[in-house]
Structure formats: structure tokens, C-alpha cells
Protein backbone atom coordinates (compact mmCIF):
# COMPACT_ATOMS: atom_id res chain seq x y z
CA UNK A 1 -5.33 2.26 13.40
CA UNK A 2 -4.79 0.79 9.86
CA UNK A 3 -7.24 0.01 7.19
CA UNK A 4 -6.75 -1.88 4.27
CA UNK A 5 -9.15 -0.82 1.13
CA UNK A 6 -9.05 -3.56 -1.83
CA UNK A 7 -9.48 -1.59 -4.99
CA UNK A 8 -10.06 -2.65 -8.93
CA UNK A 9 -10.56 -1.22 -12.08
CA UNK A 10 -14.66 -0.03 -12.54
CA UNK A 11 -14.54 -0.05 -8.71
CA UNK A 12 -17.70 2.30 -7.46
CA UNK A 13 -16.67 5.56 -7.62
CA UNK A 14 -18.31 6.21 -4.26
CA UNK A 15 -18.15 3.33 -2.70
CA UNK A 16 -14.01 3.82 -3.00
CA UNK A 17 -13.92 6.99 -2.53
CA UNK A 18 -16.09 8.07 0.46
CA UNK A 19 -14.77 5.75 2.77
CA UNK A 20 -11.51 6.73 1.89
CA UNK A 21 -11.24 10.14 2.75
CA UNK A 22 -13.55 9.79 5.33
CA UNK A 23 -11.18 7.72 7.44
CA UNK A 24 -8.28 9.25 6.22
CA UNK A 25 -10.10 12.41 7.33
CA UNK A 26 -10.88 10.97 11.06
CA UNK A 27 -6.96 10.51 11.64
CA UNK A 28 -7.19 6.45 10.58
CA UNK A 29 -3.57 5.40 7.79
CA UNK A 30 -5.67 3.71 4.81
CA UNK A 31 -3.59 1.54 2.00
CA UNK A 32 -5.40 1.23 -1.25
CA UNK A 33 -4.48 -1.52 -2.87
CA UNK A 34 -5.14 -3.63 -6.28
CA UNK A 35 -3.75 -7.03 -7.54
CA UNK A 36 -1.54 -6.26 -10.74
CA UNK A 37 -0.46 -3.14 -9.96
CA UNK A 38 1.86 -0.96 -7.89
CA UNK A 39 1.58 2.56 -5.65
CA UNK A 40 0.80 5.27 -8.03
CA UNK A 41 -1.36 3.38 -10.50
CA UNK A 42 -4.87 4.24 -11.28
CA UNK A 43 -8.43 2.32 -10.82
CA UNK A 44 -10.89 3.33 -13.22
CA UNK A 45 -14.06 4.12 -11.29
CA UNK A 46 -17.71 3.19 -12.11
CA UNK A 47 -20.80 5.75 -11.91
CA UNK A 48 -23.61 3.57 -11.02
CA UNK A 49 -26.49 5.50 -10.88
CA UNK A 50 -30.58 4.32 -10.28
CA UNK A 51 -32.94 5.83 -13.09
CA UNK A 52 -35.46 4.45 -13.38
CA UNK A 53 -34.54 1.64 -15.45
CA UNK A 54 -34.83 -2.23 -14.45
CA UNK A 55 -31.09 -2.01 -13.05
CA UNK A 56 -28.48 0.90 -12.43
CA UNK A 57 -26.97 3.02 -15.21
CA UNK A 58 -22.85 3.10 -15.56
CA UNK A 59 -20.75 5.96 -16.73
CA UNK A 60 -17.06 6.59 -16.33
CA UNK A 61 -16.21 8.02 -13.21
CA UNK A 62 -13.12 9.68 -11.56
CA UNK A 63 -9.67 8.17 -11.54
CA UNK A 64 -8.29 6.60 -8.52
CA UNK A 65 -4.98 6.57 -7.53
CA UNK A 66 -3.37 3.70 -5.66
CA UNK A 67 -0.98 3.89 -2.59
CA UNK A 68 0.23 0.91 -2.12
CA UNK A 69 1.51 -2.13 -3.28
CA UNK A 70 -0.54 -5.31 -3.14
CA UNK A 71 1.85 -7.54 -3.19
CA UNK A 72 3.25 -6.32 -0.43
CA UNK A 73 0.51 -6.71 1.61
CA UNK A 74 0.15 -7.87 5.15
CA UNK A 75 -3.00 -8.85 6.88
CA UNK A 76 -1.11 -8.88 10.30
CA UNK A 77 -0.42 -4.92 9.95
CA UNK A 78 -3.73 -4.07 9.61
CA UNK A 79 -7.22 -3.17 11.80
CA UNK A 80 -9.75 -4.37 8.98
CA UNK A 81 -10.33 -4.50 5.94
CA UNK A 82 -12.58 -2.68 3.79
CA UNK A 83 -14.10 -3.94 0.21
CA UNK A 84 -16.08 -1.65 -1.98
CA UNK A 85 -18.54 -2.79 -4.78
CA UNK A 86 -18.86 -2.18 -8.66
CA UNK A 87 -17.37 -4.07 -11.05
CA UNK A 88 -14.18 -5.29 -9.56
CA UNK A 89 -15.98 -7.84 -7.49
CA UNK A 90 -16.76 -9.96 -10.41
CA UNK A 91 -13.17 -10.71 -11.53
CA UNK A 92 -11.92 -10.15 -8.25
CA UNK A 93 -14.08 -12.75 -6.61
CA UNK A 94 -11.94 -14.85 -9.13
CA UNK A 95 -8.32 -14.06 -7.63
CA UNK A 96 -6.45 -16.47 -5.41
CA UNK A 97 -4.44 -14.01 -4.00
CA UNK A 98 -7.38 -11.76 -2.68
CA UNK A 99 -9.55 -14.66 -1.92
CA UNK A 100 -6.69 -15.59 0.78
CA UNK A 101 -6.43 -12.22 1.77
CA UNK A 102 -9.78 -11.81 3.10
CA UNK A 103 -9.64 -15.47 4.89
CA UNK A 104 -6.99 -14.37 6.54
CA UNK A 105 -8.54 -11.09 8.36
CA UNK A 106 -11.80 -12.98 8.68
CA UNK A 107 -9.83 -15.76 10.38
CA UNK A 108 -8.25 -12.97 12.83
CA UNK A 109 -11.57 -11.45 13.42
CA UNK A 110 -10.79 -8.31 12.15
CA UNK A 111 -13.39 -6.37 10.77
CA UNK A 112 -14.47 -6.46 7.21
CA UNK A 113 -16.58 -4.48 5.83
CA UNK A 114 -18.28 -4.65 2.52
CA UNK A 115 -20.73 -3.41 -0.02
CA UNK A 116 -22.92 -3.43 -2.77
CA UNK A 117 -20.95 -6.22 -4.96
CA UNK A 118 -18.11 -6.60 -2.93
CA UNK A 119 -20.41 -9.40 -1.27
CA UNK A 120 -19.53 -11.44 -4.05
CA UNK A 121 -15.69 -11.86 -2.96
CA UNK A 122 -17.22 -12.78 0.80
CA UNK A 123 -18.88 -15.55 -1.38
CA UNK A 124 -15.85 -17.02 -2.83
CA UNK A 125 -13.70 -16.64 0.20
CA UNK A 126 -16.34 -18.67 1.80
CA UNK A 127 -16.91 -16.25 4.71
CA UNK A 128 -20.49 -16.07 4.73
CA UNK A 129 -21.68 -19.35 5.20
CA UNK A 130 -24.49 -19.16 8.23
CA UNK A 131 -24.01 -15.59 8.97
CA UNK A 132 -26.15 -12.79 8.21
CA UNK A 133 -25.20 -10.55 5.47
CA UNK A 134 -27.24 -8.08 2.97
CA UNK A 135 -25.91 -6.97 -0.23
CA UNK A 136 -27.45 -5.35 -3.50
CA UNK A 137 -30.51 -7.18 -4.29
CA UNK A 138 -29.18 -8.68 -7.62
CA UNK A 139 -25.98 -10.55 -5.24
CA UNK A 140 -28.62 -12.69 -2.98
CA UNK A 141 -28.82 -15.57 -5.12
CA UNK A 142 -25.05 -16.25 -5.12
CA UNK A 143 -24.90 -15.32 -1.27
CA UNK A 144 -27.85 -17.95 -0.82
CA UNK A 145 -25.97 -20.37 -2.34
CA UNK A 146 -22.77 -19.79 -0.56
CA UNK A 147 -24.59 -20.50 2.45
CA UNK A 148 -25.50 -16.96 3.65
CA UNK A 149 -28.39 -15.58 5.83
CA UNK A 150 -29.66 -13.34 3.41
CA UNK A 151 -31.02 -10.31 4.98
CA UNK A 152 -33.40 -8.19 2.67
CA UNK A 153 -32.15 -4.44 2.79
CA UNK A 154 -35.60 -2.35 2.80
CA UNK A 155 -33.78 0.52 1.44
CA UNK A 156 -30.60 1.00 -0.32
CA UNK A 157 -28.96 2.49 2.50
CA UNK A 158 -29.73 -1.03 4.82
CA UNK A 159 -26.45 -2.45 6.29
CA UNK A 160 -26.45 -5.57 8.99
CA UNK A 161 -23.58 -6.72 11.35
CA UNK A 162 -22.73 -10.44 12.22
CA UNK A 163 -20.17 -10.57 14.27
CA UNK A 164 -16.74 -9.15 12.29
CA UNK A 165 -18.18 -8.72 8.79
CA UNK A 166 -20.40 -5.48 8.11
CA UNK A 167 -22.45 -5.72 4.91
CA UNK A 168 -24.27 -2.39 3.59
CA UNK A 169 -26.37 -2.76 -0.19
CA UNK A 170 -25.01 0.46 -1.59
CA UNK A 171 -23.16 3.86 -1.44
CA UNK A 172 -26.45 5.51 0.20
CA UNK A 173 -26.16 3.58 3.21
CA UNK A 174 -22.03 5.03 3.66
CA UNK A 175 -22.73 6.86 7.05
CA UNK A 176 -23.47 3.74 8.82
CA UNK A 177 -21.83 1.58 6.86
CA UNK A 178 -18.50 3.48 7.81
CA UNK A 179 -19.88 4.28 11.65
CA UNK A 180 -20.33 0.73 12.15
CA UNK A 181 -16.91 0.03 10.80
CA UNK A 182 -15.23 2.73 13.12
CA UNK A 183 -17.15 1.16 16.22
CA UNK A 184 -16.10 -2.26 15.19
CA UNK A 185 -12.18 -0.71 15.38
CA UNK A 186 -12.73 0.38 18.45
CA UNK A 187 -13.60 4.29 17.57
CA UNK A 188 -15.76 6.52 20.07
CA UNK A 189 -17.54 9.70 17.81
CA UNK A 190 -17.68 12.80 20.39
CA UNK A 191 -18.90 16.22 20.07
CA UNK A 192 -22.18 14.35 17.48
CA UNK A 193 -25.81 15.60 16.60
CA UNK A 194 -24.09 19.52 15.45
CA UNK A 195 -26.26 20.76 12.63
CA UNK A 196 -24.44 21.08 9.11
CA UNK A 197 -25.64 23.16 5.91
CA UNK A 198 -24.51 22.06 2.69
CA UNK A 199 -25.23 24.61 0.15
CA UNK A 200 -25.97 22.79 -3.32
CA UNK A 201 -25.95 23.43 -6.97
CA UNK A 202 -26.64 21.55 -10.46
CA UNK A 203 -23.11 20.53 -11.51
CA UNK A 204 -21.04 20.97 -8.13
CA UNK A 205 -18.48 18.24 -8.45
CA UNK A 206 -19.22 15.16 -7.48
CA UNK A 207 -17.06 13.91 -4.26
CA UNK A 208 -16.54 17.36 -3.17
CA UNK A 209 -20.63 17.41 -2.05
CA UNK A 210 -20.62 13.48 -1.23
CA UNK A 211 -17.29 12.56 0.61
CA UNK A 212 -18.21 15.51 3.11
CA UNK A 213 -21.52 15.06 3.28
CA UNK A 214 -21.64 11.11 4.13
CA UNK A 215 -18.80 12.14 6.36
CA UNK A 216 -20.10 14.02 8.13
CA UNK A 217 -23.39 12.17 8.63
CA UNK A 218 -21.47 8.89 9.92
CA UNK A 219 -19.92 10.95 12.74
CA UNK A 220 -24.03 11.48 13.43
CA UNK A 221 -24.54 14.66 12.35
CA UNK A 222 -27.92 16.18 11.04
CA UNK A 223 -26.29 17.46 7.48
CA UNK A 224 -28.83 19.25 5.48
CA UNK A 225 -28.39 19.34 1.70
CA UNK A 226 -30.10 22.91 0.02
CA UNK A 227 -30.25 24.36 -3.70
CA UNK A 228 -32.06 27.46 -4.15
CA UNK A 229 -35.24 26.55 -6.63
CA UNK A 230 -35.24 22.98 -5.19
CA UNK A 231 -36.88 21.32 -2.36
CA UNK A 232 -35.89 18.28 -0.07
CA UNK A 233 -36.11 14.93 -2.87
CA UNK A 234 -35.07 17.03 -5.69
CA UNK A 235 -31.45 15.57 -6.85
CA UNK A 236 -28.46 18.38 -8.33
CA UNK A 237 -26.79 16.36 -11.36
CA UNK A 238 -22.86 16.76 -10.71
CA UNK A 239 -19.83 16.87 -12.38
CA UNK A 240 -16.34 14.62 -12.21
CA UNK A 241 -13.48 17.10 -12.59
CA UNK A 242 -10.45 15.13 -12.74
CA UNK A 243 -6.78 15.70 -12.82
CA UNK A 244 -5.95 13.81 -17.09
CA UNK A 245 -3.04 15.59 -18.52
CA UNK A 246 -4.99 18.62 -20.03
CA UNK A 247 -3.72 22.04 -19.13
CA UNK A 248 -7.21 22.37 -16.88
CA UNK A 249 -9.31 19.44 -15.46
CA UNK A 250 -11.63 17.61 -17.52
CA UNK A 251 -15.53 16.95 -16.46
CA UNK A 252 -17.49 13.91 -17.33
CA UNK A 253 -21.42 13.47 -15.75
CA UNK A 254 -21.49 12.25 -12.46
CA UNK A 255 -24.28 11.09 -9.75
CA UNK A 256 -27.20 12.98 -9.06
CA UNK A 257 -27.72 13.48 -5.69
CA UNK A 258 -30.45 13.89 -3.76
CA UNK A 259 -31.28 17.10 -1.62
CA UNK A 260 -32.73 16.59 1.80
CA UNK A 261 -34.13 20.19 2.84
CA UNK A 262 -35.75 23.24 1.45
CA UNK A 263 -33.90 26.45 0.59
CA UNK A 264 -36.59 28.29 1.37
CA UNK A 265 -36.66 29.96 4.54
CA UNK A 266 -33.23 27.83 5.80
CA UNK A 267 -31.73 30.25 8.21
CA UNK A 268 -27.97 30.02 9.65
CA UNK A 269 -28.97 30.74 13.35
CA UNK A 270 -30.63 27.29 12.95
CA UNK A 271 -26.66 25.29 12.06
CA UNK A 272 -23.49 24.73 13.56
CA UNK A 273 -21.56 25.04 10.12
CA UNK A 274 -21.96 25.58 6.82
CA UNK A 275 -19.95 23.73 3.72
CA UNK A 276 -19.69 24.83 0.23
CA UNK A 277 -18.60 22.69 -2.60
CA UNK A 278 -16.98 23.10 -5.56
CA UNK A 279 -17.31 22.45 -9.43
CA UNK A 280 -19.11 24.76 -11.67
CA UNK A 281 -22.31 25.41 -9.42
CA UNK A 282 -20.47 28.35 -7.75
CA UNK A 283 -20.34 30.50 -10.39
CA UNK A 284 -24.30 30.90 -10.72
CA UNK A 285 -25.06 30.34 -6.90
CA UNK A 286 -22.34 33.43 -6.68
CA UNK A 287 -25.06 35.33 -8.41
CA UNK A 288 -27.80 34.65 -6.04
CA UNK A 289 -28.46 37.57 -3.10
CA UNK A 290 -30.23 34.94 -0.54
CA UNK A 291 -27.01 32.63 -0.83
CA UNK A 292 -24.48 35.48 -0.23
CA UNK A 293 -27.05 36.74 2.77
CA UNK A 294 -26.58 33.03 3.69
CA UNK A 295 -23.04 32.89 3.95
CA UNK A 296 -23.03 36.44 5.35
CA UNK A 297 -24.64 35.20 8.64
CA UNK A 298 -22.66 32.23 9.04
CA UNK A 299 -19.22 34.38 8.67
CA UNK A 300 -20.94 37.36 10.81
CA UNK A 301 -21.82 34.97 13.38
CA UNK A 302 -18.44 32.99 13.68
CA UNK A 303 -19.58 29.96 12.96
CA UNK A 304 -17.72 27.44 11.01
CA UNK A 305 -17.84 27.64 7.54
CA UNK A 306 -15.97 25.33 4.92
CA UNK A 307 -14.72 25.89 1.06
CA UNK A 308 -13.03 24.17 -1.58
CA UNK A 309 -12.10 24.51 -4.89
CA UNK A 310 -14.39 27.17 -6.86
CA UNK A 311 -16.98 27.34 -3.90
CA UNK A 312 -14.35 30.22 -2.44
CA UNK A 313 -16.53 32.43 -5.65
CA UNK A 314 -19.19 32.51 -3.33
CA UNK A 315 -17.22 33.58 0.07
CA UNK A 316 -16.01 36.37 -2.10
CA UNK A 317 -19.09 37.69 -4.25
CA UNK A 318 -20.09 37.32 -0.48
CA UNK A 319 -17.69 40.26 0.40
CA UNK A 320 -16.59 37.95 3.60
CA UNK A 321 -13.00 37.31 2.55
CA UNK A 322 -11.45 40.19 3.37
CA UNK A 323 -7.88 40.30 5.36
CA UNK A 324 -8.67 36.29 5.22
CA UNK A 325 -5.71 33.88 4.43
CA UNK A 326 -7.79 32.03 1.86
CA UNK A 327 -6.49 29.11 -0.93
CA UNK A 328 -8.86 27.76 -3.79
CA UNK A 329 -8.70 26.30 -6.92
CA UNK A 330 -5.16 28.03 -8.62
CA UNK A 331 -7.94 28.74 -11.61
CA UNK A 332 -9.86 31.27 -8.57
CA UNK A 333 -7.05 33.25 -7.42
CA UNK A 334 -8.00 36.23 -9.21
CA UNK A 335 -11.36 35.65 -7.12
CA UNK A 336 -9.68 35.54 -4.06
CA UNK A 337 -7.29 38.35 -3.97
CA UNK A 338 -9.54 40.65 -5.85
CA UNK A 339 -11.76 40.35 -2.45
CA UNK A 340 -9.08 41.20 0.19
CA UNK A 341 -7.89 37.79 1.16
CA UNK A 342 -4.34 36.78 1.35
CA UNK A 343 -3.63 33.97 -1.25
CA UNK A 344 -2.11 31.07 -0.21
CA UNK A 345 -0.63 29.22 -2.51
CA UNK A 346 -2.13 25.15 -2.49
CA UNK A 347 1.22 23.41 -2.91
CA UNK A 348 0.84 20.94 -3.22
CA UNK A 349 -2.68 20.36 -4.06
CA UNK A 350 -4.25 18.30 -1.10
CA UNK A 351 -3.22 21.63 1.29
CA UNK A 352 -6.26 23.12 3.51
CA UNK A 353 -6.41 26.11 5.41
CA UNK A 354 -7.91 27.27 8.81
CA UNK A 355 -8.31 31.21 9.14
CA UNK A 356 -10.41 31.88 12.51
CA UNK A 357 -13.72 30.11 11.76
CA UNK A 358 -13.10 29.52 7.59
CA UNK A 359 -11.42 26.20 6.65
CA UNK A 360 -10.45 26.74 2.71
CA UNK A 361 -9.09 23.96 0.17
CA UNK A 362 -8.36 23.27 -3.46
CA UNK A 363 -9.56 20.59 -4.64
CA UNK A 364 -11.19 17.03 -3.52
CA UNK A 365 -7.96 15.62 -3.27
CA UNK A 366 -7.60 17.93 -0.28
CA UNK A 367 -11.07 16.19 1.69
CA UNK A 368 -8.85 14.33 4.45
CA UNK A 369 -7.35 17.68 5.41
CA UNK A 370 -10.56 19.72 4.55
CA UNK A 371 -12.57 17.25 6.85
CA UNK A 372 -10.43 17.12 9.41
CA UNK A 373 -10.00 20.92 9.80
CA UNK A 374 -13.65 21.50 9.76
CA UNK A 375 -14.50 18.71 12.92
CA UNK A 376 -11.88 20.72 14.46
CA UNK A 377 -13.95 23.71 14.42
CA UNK A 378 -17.13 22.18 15.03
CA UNK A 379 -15.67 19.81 17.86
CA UNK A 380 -16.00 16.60 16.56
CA UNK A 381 -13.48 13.76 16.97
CA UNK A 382 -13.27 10.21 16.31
CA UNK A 383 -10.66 8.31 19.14
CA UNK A 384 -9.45 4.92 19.60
């Protein structure tokens, strides 16, 4: 299968993002794509964030990087078409070019699906008119008046289906708002309900907690989210490392995100897997004895257990590395050979690793691979 993802600059970082490397991750080809510019450009992403204030904060998120070409696009070549929200919907609603795009797959009744904002380029295609479709609150009056159904999303994770077009309000609602979209392509999820610990910290980087996580949970899993000191509705601020030029990465505030269990008294006979993300987090949670006992009993015991970037600091203040072929962040080598483990070398960056039950990766570039490798271990598939 073959997904088309329509991209522009102060796109959601999420809402881009997620379903990216989620699909990429569950063996689907994905073109990103944005009028004006080429393969190898860059979207500037949008951190929209609820604080408490009358609407959503924005801060500058992580850089996106295009891989295709959208004027080389055609709709006959792909399986659906997926539009994220943000900012771009407002000028993009306002495009000729993408307005015709998205008649055409809705006139093929391919699957679209979109969120948040990207509702308002359904309005100006004129695809809504008499169907149902939900959106984030602020977008009803314009899908009213394009002749929608609105559909009042009780929560911010709501998402309806009429017919080909899947509508979800925002990011929170990803799991099924991309499960839907798999089942619309024709996808069957096997090996579901495994158990998954995330282990959390304040300032773990941003997609390397969510793009698993949501992942995960679309394939309808029970992911737990943890942080030692913090109980289940407590949120870990993150951090955006990304890839600018400097000699290391740079970090800018990202979402918080909310936690979903209590550290206390988790135990590892009670999962199927554990994941660790990156981002600064690590080095502190590397210092606590109940984490390390954590990890300790999900290595002892076999289980699957996932890594990336500078969560590899915990496997080896964990002492669980040892004669392991193990990659990280380049900056965590010293980490990871001073334990035992066998570097390998992540070249380039996006390369994972499976050693028995440890799947190991570099950076969030890496998540398709990372992803993949760990539903390999916990024997989960997505098939069409």
C-alpha cells in the first residue's frame, strides 16, 4: 500500500509526524509532500499545546523533511490520502492545486483521512457537504457552512467515519484515527491487546515517547506511560532535539504529555515489553535504583525491551548490556562500550538493532525501523 501525506509549513508537529512513522513503521511506502517545494525540503512544524488558556498555545516545533515532490504527484498511485492539521490548512485550503488533489481521491473513494484543521481543506474541496465529519471545535462553523454534519467530538481524541473520509479533532485521538485509516486500506492488526511499559521522564524528547506510544496503541495495545514521582494524569514536559547545523542537536520546549499509570508498585511480570525513550530524561532516571530494578526484570525475563537514542544510559547503569550488540546516540558510545556491549556504529542514522530480546536505535529518525523491530518481538503485524 501507498499513502500520500499533504504537508505545509507550521504543519502540527504531531499530527505529521505520528502518522508518519507509524505507517512507515507497519510496512505501508508514505510520500510527504508540499506545494512549492521539492524532496528534501523542510516543513516547519507547529507545537500546539492546551493550557489552560481560551485556545491552544504554539511554539516552534521539529523540522520536517519532505520526500517527495508535489508536483509530481499522482492520485492514481496511491491507497489514501492523509491530511494533518495546524496551520497549513489555512493557506492550504486556498491552493488550486491541492484542492483538486483531494477531489480527485475523494472522487475514487479512496480513503482520506483528516484532522484537527485539516477539515478546513475538506471544506474548500467541497467534500463534506451532507456527510458526517468532526473536527477541532473552533473549524465547525466553516464545516456547517460547507454543508457538513457536524459531529461534536466529546473529547479531543473523538474521530467519526462516513463512508471514505475519517475525521479525528486532534493529535490525542492518533490511535484510532490511524487504526481506522489502516482498516479503511484494507489492514488486519494481529497478535493485539500485549501490554507495553513506557518508562517516562521530564524532558525525554518529544516524538521519541509519542510516535511509539500512539503507535503502538492504534495496533490496540494497552501502553502504559510511568515517571517515577508521578502518577497517572500527571504530564512530563519534553524536549525537540533536532538535527540544525550545530556540531550537536539543538532542543526547543515541546508537548507535555500526559502519563496514564502509576510508578508505584508497576511490576514487569505484569507487561509484554518495555520501551525507553530518549532526550535528556535518561540521564537522571539512570540514577534511580527502582528503574534499573525495572529494566533488570524485563532483560532477566526475556521479554522485549526497546531503546533509542540516550535511553541506552539506562540499559547500561542497568548493568544489562553486556556482550550485547547495542547502537545509541554517537554522543552515548562511551556509555555503551564502557558496559560490555558491542558498538554498532548507526550509519546512517535511521539504523535499529535487534540483539535477542533488545531492539536499540539512535535517534527518532530511526522510529519506522525501531517500531517495526519491536512488533517483531512482541508479535504484532499489520497485513493487507
Amino acid at each position: 500500500k501507498k499513502v500520500l501525506l499533504l504537508c505545509g509549513d507550521y504543519v502540527e508537529d504531531y499530527e505529521v509526524m505520528v502518522p508518519f512513522q507509524a505507517l512507515l513503521a507497519y510496512g505501508l511506502a508514505v510520500d510527504v509532500v508540499c506545494p512549492g517545494k521539492k524532496a528534501g525540503d523542510i516543513c516547519r512544524t507547529a507545537i500546539h499545546e492546551s493550557l489552560g488558556h481560551q485556545t491552544y498555545s504554539e511554539s516552534r516545533g521539529h523540522n520536517f523533511a519532505l520526500n517527495a515532490n508535489f508536483d509530481e504527484v499522482d492520485p492514481d498511485k496511491y491507497n489514501g490520502l492523509i491530511i494533518p492539521g495546524g496551520r497549513a490548512p489555512e493557506y492550504l485550503a486556498m491552493n488550486e492545486s491541492v484542492l483538486k488533489l483531494v477531489e480527485k481521491f475523494d472522487e475514487s473513494q479512496k480513503p482520506i483521512a483528516s484532522i484537527c484543521h485539516g477539515q478546513l481543506i475538506l471544506a474548500a474541496a467541497n467534500v463534506v457537504k451532507g456527510r458526517k465529519c468532526t473536527a477541532y471545535p473552533p473549524v465547525k462553523p466553516t464545516l456547517i457552512s460547507a454543508g457538513a454534519h457536524w459531529v461534536e467530538p466529546d473529547t479531543m481524541a473523538f474521530c467519526t467515519v462516513d463512508g471514505n473520509l475519517i475525521t479525528g479533532a486532534t493529535y490525542k485521538g492518533h490511535p484510532e484515527f490511524i487504526r481506522l485509516f489502516i482498516k479503511a486500506l484494507g489492514g488486519q492488526i494481529s497478535g493485539s491487546g500485549k501490554r507495553i511499559l513506557f518508562i517516562c521522564g521530564d524532558y525525554m524528547e518529544d516524538y521519541e515517547v509519542a510516535v511509539p506510544f500512539q503507535s503502538l496503541q492504534a495496533l490496540e495495545c494497552h501502553v502504559d506511560a510511568v515517571c517515577p514521582g508521578k502518577h497517572a494524569g500527571d504530564t512530563c514536559p519534553t524536549a525537540v532535539h533536532d538535527f540544525e547545523g550545530d556540531q550537536t542537536y539543538s532542543e526547543k520546549p515541546g508537548h507535555n504529555f500526559a502519563l496514564n499509570a502509576d510508578f508505584e508498585g508497576v511490576n514487569a511480570s505484569s507487561y509484554d515489553g518495555l520501551v525507553i525513550p530518549g532526550g535528556r530524561a535518561p540521564e537522571y532516571l539512570a540514577l534511580n535504583a527502582r528503574v534499573l530494578e525495572l529494566v533488570r526484570g524485563f532483560m532477566e525475563s526475556g521479554k522485549p525491551v526497546a531503546s533509542i537514542c540516550h535511553g541506552q544510559q539506562i540499559l547500561s547503569a542497568a548493568g544489562v548490556l553486556k556482550g550485547k550488540k547495542c547502537t545509541a546516540y554517537p554522543a552515548v558510545k562511551l556509555n555503551v562500550v564502557l558496559s560490555g556491549a558491542t558498538w554498532v556504529e548507526p550509519d546512517p542514522i535511521h539504523r535499529c538493532f535487534t540483539d535477542g530480546n533488545l531492539v536499540t536505535g539512535a535517534a527518532w529518525p530511526g522510529h519506522p525501523e525501531f517500531i517495526a523491530q519491536f512488533m517483531a518481538l512482541v508479535g504484532l503485524r499489520v497485513s493487507f
